[in-house]
PDB file of N, CA and C in Angstrom:
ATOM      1  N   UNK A   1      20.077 122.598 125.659  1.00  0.00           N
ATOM      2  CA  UNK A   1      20.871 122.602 124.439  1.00  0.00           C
ATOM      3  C   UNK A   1      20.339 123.678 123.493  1.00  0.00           C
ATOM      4  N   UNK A   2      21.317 124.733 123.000  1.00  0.00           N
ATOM      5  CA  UNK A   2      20.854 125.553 122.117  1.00  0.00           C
ATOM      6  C   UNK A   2      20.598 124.813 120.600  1.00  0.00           C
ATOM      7  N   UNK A   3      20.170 125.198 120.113  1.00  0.00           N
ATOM      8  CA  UNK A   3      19.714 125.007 118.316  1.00  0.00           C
ATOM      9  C   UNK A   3      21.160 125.775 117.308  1.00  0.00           C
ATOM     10  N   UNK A   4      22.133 124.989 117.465  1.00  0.00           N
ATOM     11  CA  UNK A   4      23.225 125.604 116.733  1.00  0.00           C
ATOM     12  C   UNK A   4      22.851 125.280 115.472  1.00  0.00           C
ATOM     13  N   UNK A   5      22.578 125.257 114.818  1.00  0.00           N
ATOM     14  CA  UNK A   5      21.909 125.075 113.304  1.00  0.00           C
ATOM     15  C   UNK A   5      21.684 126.257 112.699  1.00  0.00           C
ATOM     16  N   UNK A   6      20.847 126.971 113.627  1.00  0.00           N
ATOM     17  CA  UNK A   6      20.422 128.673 113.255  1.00  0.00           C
ATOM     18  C   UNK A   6      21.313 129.698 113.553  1.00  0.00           C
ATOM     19  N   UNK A   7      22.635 129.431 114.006  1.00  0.00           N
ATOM     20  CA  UNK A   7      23.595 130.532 114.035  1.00  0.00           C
ATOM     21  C   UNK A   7      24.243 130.571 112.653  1.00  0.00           C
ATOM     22  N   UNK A   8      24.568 131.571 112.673  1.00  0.00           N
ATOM     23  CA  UNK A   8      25.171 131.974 111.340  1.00  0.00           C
ATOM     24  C   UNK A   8      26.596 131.624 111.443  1.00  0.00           C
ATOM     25  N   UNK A   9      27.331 131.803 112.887  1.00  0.00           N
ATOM     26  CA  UNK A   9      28.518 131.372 112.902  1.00  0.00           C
ATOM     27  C   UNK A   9      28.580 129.913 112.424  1.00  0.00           C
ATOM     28  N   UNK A  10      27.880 129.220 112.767  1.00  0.00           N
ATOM     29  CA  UNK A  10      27.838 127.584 112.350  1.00  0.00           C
ATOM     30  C   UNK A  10      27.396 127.566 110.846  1.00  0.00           C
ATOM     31  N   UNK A  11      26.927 128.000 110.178  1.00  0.00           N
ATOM     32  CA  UNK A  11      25.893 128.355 108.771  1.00  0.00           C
ATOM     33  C   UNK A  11      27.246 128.391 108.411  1.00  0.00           C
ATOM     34  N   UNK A  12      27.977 129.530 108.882  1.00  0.00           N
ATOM     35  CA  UNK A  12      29.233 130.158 107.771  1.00  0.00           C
ATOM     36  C   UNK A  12      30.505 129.116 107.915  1.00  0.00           C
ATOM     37  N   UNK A  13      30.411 128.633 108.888  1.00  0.00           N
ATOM     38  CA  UNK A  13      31.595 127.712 109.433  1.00  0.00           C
ATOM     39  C   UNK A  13      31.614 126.079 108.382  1.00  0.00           C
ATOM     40  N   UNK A  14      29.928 126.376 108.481  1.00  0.00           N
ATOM     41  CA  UNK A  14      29.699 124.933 107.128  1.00  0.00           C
ATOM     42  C   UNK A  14      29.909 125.209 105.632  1.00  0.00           C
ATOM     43  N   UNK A  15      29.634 126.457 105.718  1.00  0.00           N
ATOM     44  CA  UNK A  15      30.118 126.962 103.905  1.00  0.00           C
ATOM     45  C   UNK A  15      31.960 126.637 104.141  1.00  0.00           C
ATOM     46  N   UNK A  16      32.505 127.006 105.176  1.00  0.00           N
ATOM     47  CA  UNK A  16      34.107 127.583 104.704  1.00  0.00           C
ATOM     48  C   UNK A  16      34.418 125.959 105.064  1.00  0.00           C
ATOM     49  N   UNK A  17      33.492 125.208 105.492  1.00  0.00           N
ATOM     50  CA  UNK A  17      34.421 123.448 106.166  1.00  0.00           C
ATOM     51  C   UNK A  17      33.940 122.259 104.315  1.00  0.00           C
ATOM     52  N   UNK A  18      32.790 123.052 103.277  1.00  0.00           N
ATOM     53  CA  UNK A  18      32.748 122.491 101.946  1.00  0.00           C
ATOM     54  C   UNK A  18      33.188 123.104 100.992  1.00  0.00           C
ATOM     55  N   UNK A  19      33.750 124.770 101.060  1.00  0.00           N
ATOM     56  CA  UNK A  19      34.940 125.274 100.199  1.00  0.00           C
ATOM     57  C   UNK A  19      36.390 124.946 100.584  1.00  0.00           C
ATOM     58  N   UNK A  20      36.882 124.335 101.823  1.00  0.00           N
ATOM     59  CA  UNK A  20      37.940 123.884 101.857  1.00  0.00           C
ATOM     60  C   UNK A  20      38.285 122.781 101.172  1.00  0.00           C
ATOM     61  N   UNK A  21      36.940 122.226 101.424  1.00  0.00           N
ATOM     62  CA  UNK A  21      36.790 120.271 100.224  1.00  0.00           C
ATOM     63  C   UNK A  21      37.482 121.016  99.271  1.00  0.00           C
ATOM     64  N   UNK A  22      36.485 121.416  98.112  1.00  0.00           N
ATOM     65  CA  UNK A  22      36.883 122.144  96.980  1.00  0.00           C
ATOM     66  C   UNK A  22      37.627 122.866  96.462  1.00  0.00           C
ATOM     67  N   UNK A  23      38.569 123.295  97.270  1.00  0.00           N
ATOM     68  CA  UNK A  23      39.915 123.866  96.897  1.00  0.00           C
ATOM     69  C   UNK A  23      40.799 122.789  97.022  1.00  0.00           C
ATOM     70  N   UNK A  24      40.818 121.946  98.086  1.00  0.00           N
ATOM     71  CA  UNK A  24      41.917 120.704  98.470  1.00  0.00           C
ATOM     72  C   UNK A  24      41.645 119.516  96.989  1.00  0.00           C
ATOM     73  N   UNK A  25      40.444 119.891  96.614  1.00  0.00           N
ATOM     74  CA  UNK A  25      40.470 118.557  95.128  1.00  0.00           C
ATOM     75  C   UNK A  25      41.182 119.428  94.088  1.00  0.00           C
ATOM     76  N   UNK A  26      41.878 121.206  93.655  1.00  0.00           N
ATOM     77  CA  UNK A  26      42.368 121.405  92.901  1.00  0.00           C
ATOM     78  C   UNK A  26      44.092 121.527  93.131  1.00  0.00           C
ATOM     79  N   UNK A  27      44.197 120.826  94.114  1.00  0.00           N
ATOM     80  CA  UNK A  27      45.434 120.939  94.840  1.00  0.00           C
ATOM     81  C   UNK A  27      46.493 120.049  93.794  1.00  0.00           C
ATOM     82  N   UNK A  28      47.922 119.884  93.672  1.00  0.00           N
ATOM     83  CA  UNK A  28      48.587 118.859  92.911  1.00  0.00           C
ATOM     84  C   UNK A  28      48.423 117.181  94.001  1.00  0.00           C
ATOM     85  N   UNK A  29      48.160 116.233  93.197  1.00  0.00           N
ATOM     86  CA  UNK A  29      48.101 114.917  93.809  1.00  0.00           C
ATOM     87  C   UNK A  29      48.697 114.743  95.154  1.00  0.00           C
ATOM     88  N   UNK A  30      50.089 115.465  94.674  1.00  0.00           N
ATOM     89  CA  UNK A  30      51.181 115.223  95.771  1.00  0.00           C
ATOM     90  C   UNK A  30      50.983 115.822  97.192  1.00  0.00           C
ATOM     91  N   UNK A  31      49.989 116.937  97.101  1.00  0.00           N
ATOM     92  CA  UNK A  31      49.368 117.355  98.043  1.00  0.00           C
ATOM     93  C   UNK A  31      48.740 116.977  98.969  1.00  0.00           C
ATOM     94  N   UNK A  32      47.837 115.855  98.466  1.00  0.00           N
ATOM     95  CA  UNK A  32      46.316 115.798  98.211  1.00  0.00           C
ATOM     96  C   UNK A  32      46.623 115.227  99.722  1.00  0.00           C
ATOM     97  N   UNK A  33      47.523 114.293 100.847  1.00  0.00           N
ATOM     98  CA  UNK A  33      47.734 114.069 102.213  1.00  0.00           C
ATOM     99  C   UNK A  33      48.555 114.746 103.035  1.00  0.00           C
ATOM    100  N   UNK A  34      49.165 115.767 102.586  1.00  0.00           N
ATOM    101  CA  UNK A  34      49.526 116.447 103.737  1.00  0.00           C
ATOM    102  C   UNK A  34      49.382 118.188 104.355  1.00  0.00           C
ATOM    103  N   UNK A  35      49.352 118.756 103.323  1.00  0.00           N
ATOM    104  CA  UNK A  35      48.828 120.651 103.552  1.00  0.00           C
ATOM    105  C   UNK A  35      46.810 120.125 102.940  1.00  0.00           C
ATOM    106  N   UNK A  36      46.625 119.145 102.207  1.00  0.00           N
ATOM    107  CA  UNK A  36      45.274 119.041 102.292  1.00  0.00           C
ATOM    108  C   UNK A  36      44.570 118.837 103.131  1.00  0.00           C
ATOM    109  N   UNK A  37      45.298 117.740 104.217  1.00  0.00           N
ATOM    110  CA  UNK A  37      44.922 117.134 104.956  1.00  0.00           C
ATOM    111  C   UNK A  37      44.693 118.154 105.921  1.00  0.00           C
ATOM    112  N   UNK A  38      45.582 118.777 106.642  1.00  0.00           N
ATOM    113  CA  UNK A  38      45.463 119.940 107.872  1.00  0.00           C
ATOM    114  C   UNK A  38      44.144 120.918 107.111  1.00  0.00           C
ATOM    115  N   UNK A  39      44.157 121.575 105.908  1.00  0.00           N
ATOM    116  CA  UNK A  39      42.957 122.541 105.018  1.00  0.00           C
ATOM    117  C   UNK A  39      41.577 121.555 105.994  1.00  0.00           C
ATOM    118  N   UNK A  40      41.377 120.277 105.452  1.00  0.00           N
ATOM    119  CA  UNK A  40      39.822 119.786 106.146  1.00  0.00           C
ATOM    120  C   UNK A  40      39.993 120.221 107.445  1.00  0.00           C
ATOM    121  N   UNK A  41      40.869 119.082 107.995  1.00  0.00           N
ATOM    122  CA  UNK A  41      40.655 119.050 109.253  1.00  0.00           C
ATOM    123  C   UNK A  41      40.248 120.393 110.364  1.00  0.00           C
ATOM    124  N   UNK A  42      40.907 121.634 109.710  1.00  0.00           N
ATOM    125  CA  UNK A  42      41.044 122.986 110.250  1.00  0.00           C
ATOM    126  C   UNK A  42      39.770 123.332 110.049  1.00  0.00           C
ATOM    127  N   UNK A  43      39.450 123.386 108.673  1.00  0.00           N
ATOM    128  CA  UNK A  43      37.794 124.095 108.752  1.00  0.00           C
ATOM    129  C   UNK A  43      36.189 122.867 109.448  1.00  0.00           C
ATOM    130  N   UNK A  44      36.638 121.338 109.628  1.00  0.00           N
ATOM    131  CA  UNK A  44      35.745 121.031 109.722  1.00  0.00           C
ATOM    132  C   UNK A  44      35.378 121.452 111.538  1.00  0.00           C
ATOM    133  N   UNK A  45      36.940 121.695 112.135  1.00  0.00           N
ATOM    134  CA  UNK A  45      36.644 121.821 113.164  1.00  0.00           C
ATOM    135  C   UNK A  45      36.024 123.260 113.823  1.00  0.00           C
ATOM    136  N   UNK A  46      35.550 124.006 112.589  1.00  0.00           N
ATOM    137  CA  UNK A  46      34.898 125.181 113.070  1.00  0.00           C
ATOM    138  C   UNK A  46      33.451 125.058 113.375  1.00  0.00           C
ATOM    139  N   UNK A  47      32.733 124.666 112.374  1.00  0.00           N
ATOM    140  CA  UNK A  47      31.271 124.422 112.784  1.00  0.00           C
ATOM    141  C   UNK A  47      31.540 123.450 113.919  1.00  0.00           C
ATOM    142  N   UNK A  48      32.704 122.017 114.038  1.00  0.00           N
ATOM    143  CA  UNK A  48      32.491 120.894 114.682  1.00  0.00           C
ATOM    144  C   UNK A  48      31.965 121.804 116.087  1.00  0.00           C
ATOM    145  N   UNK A  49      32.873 122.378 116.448  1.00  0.00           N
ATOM    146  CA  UNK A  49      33.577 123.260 117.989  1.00  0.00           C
ATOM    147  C   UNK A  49      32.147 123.853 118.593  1.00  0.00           C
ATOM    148  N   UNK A  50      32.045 124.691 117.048  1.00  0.00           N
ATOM    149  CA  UNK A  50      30.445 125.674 117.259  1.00  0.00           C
ATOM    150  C   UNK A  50      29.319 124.585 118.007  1.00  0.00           C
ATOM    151  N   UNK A  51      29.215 123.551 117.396  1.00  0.00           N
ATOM    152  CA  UNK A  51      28.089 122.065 117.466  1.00  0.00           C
ATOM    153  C   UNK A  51      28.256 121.938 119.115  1.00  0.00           C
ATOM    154  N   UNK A  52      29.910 121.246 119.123  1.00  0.00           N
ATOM    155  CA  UNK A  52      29.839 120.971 120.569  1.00  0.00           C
ATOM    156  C   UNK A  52      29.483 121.513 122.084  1.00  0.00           C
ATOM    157  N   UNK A  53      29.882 122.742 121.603  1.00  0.00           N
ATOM    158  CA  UNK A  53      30.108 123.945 122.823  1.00  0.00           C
ATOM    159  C   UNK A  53      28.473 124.783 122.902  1.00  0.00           C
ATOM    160  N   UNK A  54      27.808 124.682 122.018  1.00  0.00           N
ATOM    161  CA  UNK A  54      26.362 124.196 122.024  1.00  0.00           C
ATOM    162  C   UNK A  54      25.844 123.388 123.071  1.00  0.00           C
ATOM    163  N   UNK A  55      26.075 122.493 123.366  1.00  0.00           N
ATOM    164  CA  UNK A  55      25.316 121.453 124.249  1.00  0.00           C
ATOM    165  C   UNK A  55      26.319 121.722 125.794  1.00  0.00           C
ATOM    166  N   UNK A  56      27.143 122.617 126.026  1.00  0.00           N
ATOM    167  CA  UNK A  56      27.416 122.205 127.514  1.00  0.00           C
ATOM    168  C   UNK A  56      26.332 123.540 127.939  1.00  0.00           C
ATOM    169  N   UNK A  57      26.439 123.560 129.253  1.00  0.00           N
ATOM    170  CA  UNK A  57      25.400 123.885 130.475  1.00  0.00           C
ATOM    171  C   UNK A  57      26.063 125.171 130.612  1.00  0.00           C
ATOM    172  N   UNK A  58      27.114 125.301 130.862  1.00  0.00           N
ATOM    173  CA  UNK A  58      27.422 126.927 130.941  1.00  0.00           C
ATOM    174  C   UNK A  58      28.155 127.528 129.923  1.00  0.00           C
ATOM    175  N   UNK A  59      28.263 128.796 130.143  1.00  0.00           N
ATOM    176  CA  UNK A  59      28.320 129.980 129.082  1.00  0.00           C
ATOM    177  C   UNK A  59      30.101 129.845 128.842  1.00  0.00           C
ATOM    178  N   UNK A  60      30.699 129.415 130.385  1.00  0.00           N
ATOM    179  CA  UNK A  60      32.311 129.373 130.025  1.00  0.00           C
ATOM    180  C   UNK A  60      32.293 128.516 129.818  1.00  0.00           C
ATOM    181  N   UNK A  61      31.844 126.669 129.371  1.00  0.00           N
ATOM    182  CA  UNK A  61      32.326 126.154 128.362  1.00  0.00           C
ATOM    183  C   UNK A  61      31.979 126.438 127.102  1.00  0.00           C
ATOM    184  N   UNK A  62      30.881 127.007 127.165  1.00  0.00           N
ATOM    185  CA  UNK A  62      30.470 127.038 125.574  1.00  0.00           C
ATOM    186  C   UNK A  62      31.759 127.833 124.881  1.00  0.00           C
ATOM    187  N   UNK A  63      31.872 129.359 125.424  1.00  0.00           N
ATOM    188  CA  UNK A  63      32.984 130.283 125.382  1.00  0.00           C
ATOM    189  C   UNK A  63      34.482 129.450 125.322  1.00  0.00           C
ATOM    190  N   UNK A  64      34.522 128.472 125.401  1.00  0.00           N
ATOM    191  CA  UNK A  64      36.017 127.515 125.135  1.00  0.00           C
ATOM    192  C   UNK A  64      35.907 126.723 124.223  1.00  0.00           C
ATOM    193  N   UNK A  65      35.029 126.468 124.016  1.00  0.00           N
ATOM    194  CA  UNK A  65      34.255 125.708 122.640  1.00  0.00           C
ATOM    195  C   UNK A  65      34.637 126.613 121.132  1.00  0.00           C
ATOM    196  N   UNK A  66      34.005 127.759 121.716  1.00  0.00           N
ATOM    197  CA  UNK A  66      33.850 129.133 120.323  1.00  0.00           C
ATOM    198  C   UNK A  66      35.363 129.532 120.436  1.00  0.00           C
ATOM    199  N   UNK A  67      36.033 129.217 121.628  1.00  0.00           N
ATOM    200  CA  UNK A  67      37.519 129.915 121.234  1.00  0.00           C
ATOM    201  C   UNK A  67      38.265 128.857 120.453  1.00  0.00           C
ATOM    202  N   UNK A  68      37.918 127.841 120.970  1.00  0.00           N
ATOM    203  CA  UNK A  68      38.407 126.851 119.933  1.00  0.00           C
ATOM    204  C   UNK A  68      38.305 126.628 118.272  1.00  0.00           C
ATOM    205  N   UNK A  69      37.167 127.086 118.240  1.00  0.00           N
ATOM    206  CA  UNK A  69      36.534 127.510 116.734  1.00  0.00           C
ATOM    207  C   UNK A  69      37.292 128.302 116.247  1.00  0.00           C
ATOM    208  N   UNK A  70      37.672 129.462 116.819  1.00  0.00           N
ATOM    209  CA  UNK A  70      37.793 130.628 116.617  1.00  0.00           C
ATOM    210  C   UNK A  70      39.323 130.288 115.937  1.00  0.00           C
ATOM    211  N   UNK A  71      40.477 129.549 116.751  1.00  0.00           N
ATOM    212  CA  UNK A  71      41.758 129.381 116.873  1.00  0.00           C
ATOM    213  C   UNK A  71      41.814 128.264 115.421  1.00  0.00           C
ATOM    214  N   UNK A  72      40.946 127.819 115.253  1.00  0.00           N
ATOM    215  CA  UNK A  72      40.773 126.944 114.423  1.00  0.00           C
ATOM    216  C   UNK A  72      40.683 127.508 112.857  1.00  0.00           C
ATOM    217  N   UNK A  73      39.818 128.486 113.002  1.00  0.00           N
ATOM    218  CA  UNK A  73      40.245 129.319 111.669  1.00  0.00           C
ATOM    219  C   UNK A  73      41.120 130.359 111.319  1.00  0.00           C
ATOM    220  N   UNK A  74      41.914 130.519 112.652  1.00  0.00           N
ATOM    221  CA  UNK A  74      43.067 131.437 112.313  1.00  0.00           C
ATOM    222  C   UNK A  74      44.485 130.283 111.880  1.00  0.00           C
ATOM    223  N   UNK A  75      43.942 129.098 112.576  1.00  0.00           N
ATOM    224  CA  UNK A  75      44.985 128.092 111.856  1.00  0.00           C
ATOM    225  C   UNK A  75      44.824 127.873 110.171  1.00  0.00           C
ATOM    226  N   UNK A  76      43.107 127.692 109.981  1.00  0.00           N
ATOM    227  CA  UNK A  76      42.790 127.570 108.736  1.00  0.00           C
ATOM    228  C   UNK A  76      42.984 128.586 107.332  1.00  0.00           C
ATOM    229  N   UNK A  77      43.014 130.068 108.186  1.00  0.00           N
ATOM    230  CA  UNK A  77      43.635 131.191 107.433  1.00  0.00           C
ATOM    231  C   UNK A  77      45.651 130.968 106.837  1.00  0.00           C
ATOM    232  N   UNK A  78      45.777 130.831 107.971  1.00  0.00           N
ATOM    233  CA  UNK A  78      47.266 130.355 107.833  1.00  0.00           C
ATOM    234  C   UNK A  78      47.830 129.257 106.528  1.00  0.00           C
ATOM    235  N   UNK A  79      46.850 128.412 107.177  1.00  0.00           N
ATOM    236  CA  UNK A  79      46.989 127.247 105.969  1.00  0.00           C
ATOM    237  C   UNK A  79      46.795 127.572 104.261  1.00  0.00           C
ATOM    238  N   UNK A  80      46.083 128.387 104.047  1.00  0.00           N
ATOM    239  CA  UNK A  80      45.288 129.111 102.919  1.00  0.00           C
ATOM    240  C   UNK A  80      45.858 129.757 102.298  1.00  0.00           C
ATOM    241  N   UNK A  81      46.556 130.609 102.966  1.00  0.00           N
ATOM    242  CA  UNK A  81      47.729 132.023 102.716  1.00  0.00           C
ATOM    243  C   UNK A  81      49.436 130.892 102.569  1.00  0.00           C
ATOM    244  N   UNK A  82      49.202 129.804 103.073  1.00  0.00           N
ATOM    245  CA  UNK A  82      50.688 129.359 102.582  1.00  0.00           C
ATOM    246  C   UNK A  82      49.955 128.411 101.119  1.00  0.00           C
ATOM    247  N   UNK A  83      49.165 127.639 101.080  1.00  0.00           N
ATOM    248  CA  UNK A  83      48.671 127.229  99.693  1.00  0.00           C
ATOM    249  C   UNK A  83      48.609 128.232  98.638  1.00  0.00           C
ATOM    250  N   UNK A  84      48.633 129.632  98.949  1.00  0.00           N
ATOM    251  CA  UNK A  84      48.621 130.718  98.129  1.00  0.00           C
ATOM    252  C   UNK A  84      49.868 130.705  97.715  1.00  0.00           C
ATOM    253  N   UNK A  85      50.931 131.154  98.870  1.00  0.00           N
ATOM    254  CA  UNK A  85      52.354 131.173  98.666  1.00  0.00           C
ATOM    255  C   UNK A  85      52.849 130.112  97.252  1.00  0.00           C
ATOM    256  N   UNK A  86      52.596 128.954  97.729  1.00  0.00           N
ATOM    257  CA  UNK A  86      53.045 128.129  96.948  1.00  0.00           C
ATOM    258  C   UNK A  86      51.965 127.501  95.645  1.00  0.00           C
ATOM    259  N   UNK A  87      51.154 128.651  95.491  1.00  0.00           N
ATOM    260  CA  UNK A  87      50.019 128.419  94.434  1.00  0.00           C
ATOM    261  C   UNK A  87      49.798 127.287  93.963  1.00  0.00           C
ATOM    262  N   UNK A  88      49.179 126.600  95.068  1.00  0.00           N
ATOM    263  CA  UNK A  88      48.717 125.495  95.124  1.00  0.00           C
ATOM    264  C   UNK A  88      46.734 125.916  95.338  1.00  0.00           C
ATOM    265  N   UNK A  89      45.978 125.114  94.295  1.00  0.00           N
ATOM    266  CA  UNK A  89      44.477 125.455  94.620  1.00  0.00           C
ATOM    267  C   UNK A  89      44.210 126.242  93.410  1.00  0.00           C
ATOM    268  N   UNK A  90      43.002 126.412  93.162  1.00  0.00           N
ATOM    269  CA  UNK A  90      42.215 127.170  92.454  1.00  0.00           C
ATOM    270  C   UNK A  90      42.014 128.446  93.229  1.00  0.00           C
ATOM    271  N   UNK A  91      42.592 129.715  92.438  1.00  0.00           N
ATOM    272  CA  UNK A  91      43.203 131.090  92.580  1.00  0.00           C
ATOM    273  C   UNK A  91      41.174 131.644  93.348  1.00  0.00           C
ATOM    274  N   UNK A  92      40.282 131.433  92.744  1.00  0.00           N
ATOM    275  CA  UNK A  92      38.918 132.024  92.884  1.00  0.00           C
ATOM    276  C   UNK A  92      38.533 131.338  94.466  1.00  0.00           C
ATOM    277  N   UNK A  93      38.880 130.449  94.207  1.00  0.00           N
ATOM    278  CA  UNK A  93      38.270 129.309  95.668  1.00  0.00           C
ATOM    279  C   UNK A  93      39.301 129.920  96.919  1.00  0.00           C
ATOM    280  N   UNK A  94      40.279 130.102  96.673  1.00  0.00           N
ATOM    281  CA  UNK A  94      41.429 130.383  97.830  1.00  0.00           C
ATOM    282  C   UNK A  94      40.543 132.145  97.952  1.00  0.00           C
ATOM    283  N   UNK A  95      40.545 133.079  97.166  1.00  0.00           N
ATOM    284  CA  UNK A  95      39.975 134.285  97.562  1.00  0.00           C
ATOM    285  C   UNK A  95      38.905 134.418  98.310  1.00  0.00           C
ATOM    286  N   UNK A  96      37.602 133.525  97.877  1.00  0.00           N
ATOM    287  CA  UNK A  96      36.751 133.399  98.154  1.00  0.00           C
ATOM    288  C   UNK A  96      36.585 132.852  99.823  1.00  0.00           C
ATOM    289  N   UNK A  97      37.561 131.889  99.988  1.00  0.00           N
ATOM    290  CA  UNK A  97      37.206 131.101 101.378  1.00  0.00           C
ATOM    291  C   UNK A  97      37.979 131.786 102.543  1.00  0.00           C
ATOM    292  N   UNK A  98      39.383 132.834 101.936  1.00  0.00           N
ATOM    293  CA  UNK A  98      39.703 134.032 102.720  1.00  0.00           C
ATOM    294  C   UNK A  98      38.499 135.119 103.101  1.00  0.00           C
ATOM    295  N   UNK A  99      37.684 135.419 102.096  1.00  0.00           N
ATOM    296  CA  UNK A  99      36.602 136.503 102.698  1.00  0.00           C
ATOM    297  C   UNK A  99      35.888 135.872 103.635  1.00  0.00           C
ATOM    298  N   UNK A 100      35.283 134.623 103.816  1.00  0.00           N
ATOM    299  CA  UNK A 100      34.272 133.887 104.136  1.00  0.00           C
ATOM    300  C   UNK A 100      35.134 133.732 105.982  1.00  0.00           C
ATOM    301  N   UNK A 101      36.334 133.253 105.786  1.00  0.00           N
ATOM    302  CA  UNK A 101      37.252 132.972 107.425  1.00  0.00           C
ATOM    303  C   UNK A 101      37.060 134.450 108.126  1.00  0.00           C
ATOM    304  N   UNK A 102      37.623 135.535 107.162  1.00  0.00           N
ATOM    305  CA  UNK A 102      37.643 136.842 107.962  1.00  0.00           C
ATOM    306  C   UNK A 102      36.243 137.234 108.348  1.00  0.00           C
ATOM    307  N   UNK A 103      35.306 136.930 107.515  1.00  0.00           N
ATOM    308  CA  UNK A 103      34.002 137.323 107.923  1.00  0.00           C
ATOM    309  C   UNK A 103      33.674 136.642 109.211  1.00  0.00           C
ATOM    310  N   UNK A 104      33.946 135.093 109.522  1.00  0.00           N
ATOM    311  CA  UNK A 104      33.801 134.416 110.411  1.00  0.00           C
ATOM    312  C   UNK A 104      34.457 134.402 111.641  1.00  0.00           C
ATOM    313  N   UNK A 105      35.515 134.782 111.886  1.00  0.00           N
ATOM    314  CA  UNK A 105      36.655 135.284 112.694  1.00  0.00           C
ATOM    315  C   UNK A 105      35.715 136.404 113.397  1.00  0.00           C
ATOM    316  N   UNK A 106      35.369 137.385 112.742  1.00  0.00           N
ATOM    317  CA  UNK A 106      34.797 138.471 113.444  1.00  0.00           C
ATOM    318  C   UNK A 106      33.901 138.498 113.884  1.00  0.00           C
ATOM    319  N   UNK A 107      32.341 137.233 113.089  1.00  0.00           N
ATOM    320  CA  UNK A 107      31.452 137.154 114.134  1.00  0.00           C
ATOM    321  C   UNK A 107      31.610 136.245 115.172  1.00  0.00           C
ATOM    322  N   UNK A 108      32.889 134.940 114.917  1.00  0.00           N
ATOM    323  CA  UNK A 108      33.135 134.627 116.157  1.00  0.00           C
ATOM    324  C   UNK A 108      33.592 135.710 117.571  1.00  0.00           C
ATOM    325  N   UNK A 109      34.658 136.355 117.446  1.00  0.00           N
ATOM    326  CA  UNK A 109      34.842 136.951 118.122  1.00  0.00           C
ATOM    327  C   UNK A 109      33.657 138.109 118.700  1.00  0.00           C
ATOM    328  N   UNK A 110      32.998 138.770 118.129  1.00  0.00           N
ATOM    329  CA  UNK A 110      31.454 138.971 118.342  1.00  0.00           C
ATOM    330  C   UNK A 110      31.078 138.167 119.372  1.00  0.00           C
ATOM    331  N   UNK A 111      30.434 137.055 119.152  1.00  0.00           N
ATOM    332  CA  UNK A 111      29.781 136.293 119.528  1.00  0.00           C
ATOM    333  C   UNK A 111      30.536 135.616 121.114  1.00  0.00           C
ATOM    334  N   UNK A 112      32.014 135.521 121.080  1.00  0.00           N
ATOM    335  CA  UNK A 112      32.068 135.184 122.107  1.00  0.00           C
ATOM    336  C   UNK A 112      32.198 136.542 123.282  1.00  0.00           C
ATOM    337  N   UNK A 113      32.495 137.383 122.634  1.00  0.00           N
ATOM    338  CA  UNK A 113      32.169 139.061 124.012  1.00  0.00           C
ATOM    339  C   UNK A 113      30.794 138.861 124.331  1.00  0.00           C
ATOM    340  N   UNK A 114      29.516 138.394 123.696  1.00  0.00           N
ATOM    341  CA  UNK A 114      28.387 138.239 124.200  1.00  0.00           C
ATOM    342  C   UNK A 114      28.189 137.109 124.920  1.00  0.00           C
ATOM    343  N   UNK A 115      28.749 135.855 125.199  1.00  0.00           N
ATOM    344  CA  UNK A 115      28.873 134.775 125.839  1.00  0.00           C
ATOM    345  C   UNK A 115      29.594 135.623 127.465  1.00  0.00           C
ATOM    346  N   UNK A 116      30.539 136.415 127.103  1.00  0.00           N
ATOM    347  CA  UNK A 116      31.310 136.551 128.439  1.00  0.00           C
ATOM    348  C   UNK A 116      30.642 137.523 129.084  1.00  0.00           C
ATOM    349  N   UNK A 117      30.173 138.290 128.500  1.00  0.00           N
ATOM    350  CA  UNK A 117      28.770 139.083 129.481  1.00  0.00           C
ATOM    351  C   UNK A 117      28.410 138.733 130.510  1.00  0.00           C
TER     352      UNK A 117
END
């Protein structure tokens, strides 16, 4: 089992899975169960994915694990950019957790060309 704790993909995946909290509490009430609901669920499953795909034995599950991650924050980008649309959220928190996905997107993808090696 690797030490996913010390990757940065997981590090960054835990910052963008407690700025999603924090944008989804400035959301309108009416929100607060259904475009909120998909916002958690999307980012928690980035570090989750990173965690799991950690502990299997070979490099192509781990690599299905991280693509999963990966797919997970291009869902979570999506989600973000339509809460924008409909300016829903705190304007600083939505900018902020866009830099943080794109940053993460890319060292995922990084990271899994070095898995497929």
């Amino acid at each position: 089992m690797k030490d996913f704790k010390r990757l940065r993909i997981w590090q960054n995946g835990m910052k963008i899975a407690a700025t999603a909290y924090k944008l989804v509490e400035s959301f309108p009430p009416q929100e607060r169960f259904t475009l909120s609901n998909q916002i958690t669920k999307a980012a928690v499953s980035i570090p989750s994915n990173i965690a799991e795909g950690s502990s299997r034995s070979s490099e192509r599950d781990y690599s299905r694990f991280v693509e999963i991650a990966l797919g997970s924050s291009f869902e979570l980008e999506t989600q973000i950019l339509i809460s924008e649309a409909l300016n829903f959220g705190n304007a600083e928190i939505r900018k902020e957790i866009l830099v943080d996905i794109e940053q993460e997107q890319m060292m995922l993808q990084s990271f899994l060309l070095k898995l497929k090696k």
